[in-house]
Protein backbone atom coordinates (compact mmCIF):
# COMPACT_ATOMS: atom_id res chain seq x y z
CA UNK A 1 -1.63 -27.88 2.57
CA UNK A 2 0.78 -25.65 3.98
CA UNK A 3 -0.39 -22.56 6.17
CA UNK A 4 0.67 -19.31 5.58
CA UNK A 5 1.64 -16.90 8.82
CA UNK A 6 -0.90 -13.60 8.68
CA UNK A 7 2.78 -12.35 9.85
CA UNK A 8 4.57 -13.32 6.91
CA UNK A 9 2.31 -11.96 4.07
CA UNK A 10 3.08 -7.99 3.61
CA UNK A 11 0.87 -5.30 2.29
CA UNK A 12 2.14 -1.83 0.83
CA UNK A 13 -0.09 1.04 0.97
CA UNK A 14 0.39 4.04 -1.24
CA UNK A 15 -0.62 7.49 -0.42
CA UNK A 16 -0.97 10.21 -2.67
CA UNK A 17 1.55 13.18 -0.89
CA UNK A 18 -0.13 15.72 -2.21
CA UNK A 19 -3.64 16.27 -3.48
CA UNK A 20 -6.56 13.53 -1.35
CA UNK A 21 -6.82 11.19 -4.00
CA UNK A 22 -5.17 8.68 -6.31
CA UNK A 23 -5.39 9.31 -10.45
CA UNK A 24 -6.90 7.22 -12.51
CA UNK A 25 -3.49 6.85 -14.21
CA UNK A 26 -1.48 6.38 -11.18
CA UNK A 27 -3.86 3.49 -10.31
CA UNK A 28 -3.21 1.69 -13.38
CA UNK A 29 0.66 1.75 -13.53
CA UNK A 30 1.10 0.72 -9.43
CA UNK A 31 -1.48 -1.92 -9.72
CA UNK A 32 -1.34 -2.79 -13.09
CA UNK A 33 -5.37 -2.78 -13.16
CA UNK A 34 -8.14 -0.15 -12.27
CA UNK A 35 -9.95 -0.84 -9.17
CA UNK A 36 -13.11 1.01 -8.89
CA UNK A 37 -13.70 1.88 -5.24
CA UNK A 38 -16.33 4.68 -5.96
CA UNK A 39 -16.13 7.48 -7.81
CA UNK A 40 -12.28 8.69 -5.78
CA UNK A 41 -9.49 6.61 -4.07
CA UNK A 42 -7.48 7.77 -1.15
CA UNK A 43 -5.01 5.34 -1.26
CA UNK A 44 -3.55 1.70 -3.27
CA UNK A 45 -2.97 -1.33 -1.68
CA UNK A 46 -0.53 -4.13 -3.32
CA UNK A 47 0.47 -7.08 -1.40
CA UNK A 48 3.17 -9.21 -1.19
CA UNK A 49 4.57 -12.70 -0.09
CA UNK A 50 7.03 -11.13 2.08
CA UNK A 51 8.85 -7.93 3.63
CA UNK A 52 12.20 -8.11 1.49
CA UNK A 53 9.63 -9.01 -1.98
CA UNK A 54 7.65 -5.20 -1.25
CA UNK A 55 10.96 -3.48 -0.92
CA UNK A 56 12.32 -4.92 -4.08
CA UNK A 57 8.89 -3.70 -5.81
CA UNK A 58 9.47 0.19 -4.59
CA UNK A 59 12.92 0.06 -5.01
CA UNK A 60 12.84 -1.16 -8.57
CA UNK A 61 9.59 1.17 -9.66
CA UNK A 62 10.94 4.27 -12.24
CA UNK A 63 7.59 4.27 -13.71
CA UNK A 64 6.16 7.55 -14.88
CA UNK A 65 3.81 8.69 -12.15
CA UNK A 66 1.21 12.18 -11.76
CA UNK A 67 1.72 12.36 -8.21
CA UNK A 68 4.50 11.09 -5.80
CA UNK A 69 3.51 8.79 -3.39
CA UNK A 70 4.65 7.71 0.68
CA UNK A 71 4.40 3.72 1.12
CA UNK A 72 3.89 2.25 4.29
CA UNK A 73 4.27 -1.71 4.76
CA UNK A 74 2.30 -3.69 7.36
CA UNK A 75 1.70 -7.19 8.13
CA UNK A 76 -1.67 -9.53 6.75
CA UNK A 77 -2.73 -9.68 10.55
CA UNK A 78 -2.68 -6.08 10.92
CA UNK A 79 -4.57 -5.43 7.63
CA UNK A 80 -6.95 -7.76 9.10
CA UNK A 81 -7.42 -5.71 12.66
CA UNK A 82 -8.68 -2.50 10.60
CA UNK A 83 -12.02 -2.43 10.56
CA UNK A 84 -15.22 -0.20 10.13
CA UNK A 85 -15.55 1.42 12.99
CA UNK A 86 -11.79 2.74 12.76
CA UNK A 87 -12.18 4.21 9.29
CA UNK A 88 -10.30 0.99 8.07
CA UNK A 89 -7.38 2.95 9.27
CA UNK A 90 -4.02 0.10 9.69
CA UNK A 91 -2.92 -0.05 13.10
CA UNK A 92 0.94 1.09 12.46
CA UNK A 93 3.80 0.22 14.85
CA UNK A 94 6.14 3.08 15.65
CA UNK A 95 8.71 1.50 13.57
CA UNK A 96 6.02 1.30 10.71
CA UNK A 97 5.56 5.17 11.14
CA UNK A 98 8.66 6.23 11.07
CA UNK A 99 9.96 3.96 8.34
CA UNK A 100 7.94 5.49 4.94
CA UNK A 101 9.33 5.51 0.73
CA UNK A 102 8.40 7.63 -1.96
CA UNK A 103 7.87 6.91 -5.29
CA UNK A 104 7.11 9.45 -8.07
């Protein structure tokens, strides 16, 4: 079996630009399925099988959405460095910071 590189697997995260929380609705059309994380959601997270795949996915999107939305991308490894005791916030790169979309 092949192994995959925790460098090579990308992860989008979508955050609601205004308002602390992600609709119901929203939710549905990103991910295509309603995750319940408690009662409100601060944020989706899609993943994909590389850098060039997530930017084709935002891009392409010209679905309807309530709220717009900034999109960061990360790496697998760094997804897997947020923890607890950080808030499960992603440790972002400069580069990461400064690069953001919008959809919506």
């Amino acid at each position: 079996m092949k192994e995959v590189s925790a460098y090579k697997i990308w992860w989008a995260e979508f955050t609601p630009t205004t308002g602390r929380f992600v609709t119901k609705h929203d939710n549905k059309v990103i991910s295509g399925r309603i995750i319940n994380l408690g009662i409100y959601q601060k944020r989706i997270l899609l993943h994909f099988p590389s850098k060039e795949k997530a930017i084709e996915f935002i891009s392409t999107f010209s679905k309807k959405l309530d709220k717009r939305y900034a999109i960061r991308l990360f790496t697998d490894k760094q997804f897997s460095m947020a923890n607890q005791e950080n808030g499960y916030t992603i440790p972002y790169t400069k580069k990461q910071l400064n690069e953001i979309y919008y959809v919506g």
